[in-house]
N, C-alpha and C. Protein backbone atom coordinates (compact mmCIF):
# COMPACT_ATOMS: atom_id res chain seq x y z
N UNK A 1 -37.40 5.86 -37.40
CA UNK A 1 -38.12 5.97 -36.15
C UNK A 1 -39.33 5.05 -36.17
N UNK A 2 -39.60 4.69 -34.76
CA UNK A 2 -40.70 3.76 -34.89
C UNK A 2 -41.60 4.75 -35.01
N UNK A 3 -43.17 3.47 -35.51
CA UNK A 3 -44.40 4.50 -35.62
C UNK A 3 -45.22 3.72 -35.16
N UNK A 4 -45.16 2.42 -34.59
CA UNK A 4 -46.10 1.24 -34.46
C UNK A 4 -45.55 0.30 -33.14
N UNK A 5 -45.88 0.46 -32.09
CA UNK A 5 -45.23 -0.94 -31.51
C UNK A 5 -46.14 -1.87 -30.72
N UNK A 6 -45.98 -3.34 -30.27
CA UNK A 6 -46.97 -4.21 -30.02
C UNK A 6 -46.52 -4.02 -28.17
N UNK A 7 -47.20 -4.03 -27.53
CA UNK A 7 -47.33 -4.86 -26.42
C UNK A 7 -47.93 -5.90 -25.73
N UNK A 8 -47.44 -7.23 -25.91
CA UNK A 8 -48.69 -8.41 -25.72
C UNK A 8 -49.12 -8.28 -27.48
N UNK A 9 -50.85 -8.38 -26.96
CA UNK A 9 -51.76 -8.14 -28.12
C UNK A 9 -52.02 -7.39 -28.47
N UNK A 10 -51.83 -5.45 -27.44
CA UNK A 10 -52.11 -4.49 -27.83
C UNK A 10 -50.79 -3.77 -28.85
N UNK A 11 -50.96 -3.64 -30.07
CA UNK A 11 -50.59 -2.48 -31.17
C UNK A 11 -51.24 -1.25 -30.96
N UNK A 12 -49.84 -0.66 -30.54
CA UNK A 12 -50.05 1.03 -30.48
C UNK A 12 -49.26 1.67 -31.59
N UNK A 13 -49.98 3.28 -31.43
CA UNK A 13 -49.46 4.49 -32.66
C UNK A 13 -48.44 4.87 -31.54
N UNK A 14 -47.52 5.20 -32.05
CA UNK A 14 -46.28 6.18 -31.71
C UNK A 14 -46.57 7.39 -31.92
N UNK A 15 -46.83 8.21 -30.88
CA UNK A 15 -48.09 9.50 -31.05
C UNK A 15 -46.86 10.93 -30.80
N UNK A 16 -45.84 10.83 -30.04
CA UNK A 16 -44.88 11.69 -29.84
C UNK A 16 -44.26 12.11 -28.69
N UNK A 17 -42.67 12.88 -28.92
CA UNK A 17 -42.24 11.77 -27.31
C UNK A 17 -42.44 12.98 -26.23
N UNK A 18 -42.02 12.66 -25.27
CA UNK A 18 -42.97 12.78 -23.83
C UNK A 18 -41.68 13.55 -22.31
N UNK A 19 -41.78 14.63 -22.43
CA UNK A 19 -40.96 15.14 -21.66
C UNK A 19 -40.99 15.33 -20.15
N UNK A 20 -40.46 15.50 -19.29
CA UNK A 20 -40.49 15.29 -17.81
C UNK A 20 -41.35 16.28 -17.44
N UNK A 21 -42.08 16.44 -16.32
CA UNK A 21 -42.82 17.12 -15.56
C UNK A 21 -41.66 18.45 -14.93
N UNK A 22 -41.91 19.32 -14.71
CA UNK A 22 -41.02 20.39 -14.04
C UNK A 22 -41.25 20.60 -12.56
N UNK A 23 -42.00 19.71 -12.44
CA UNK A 23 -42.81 19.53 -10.50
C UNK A 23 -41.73 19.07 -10.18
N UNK A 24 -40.82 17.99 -10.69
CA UNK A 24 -39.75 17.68 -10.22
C UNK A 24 -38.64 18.37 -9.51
N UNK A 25 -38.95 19.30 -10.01
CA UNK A 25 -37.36 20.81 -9.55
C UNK A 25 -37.94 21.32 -8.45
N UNK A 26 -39.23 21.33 -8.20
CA UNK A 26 -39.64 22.15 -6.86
C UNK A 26 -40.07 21.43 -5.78
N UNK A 27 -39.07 22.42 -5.03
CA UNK A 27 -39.65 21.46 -3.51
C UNK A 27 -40.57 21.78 -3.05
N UNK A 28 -40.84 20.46 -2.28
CA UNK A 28 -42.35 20.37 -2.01
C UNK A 28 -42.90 21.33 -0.64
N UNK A 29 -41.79 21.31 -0.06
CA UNK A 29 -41.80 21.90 1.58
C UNK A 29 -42.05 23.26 1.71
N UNK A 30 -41.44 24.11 0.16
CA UNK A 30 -40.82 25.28 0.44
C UNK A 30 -41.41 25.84 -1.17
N UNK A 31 -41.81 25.04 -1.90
CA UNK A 31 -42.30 25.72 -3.68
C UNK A 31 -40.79 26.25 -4.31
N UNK A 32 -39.58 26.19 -3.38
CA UNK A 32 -38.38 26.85 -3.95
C UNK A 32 -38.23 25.88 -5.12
N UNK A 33 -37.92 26.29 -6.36
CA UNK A 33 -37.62 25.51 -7.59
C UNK A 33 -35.90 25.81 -8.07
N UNK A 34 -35.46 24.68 -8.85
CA UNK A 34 -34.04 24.35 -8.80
C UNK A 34 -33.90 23.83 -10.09
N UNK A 35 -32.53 23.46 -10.53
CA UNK A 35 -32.41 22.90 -12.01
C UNK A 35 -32.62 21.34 -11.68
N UNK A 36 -32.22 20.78 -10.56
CA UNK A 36 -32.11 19.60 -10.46
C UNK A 36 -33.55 18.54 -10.47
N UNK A 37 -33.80 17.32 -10.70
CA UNK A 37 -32.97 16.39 -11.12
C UNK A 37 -32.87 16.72 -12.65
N UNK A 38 -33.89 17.48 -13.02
CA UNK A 38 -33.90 17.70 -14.61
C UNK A 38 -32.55 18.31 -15.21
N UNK A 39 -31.65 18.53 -14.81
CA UNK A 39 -30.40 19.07 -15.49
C UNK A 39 -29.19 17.83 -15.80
N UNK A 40 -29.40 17.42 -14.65
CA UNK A 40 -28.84 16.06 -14.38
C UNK A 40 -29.16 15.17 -15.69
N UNK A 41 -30.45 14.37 -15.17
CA UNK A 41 -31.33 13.82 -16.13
C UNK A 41 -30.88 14.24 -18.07
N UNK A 42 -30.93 15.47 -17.66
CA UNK A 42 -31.02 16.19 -19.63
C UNK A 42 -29.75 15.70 -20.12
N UNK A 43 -28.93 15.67 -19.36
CA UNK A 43 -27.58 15.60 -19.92
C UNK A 43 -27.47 13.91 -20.82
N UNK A 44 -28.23 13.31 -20.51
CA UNK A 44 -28.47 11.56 -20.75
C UNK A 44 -29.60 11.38 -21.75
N UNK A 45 -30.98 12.49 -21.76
CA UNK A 45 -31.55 11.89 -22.34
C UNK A 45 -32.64 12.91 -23.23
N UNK A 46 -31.53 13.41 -24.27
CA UNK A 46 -31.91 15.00 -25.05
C UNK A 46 -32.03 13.74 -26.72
N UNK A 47 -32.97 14.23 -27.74
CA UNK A 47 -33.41 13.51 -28.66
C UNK A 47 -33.47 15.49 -29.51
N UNK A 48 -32.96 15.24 -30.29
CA UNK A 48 -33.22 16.87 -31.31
C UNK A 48 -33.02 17.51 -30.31
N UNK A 49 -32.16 17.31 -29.19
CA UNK A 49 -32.07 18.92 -28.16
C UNK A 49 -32.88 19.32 -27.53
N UNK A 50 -34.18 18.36 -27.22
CA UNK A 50 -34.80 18.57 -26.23
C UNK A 50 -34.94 17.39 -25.60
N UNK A 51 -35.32 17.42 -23.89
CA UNK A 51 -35.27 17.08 -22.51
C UNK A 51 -36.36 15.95 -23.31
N UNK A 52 -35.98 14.59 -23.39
CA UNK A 52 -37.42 13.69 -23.83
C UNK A 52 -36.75 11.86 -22.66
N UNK A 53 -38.31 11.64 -22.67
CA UNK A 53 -37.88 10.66 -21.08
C UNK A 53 -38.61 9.69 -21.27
N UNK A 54 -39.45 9.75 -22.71
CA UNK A 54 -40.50 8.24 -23.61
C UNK A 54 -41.57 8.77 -24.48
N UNK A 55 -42.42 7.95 -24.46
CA UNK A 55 -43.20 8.42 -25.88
C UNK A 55 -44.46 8.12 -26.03
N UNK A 56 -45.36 8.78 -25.72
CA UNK A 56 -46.55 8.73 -25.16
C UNK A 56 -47.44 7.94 -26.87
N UNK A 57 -47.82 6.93 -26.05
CA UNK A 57 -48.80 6.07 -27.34
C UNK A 57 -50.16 5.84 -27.10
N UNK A 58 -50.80 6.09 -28.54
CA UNK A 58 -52.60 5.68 -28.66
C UNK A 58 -52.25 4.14 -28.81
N UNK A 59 -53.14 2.87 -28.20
CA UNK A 59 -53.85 2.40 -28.38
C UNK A 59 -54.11 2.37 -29.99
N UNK A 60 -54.25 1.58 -30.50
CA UNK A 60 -55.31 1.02 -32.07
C UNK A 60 -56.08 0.24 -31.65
N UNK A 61 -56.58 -0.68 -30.97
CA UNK A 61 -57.88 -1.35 -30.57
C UNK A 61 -57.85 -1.76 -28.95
N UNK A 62 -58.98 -2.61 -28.71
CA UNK A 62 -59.21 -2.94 -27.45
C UNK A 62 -57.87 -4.00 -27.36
N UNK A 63 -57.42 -4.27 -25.94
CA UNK A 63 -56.43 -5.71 -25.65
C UNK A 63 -56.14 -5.29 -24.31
N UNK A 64 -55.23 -6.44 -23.49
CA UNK A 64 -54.94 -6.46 -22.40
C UNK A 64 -53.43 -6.55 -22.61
N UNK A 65 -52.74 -5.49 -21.61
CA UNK A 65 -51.29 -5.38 -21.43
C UNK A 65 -50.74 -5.93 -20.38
N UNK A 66 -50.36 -7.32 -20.02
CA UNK A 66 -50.11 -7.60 -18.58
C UNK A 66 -48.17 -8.00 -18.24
N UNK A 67 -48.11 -7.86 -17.32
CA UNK A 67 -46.38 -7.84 -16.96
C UNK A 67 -45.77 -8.79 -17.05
N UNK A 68 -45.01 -8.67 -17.96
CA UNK A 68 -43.78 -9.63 -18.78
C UNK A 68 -44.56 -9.91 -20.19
N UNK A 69 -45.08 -9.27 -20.76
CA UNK A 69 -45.88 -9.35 -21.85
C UNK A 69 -44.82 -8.78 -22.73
N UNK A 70 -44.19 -9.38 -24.26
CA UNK A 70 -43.23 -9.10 -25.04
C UNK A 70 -43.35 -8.07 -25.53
N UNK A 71 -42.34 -6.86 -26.01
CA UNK A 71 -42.53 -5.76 -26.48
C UNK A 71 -41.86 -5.92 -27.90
N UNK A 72 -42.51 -5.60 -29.26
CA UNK A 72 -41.78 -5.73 -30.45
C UNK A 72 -42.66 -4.34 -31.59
N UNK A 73 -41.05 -3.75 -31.94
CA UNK A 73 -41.47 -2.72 -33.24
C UNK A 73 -42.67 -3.59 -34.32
N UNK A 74 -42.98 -2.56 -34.56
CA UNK A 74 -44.41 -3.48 -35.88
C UNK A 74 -44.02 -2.50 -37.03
N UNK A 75 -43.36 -1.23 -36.77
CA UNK A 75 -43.62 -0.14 -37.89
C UNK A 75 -42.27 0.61 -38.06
């Protein structure tokens, strides 16, 4: 598993991964809540059997992340 990855110039920690919001299932109109899209969704993207959708990272120093900036494992 990674533990390190670059974006641009910024090197980040791989801090741990990052599961969907459950606001998603409820409608907005009515607060009625549902399995969907998250059931859907789970079926594609379960890591150890749980619902995971990316991977929330610290930062290691100051840098700028700008779009189309290369993404590469460091760790």
């Amino acid at each position: 598993r990674w533990s390190r990855v670059a974006v641009g110039e910024v090197v980040l920690r791989v801090a741990k991964p990052c599961g969907r919001c459950v606001v998603t299932t409820t409608d907005q109109g009515t607060a009625d809540r549902g399995a969907e899209p998250l059931h859907s969704l789970g079926r594609h993207r379960r890591v150890d059997g749980k619902l995971v959708f990316g991977q929330n990272l610290v930062p290691l120093g100051p840098g700028t992340v700008r779009v189309g900036d290369p993404v590469r494992i460091v760790e």
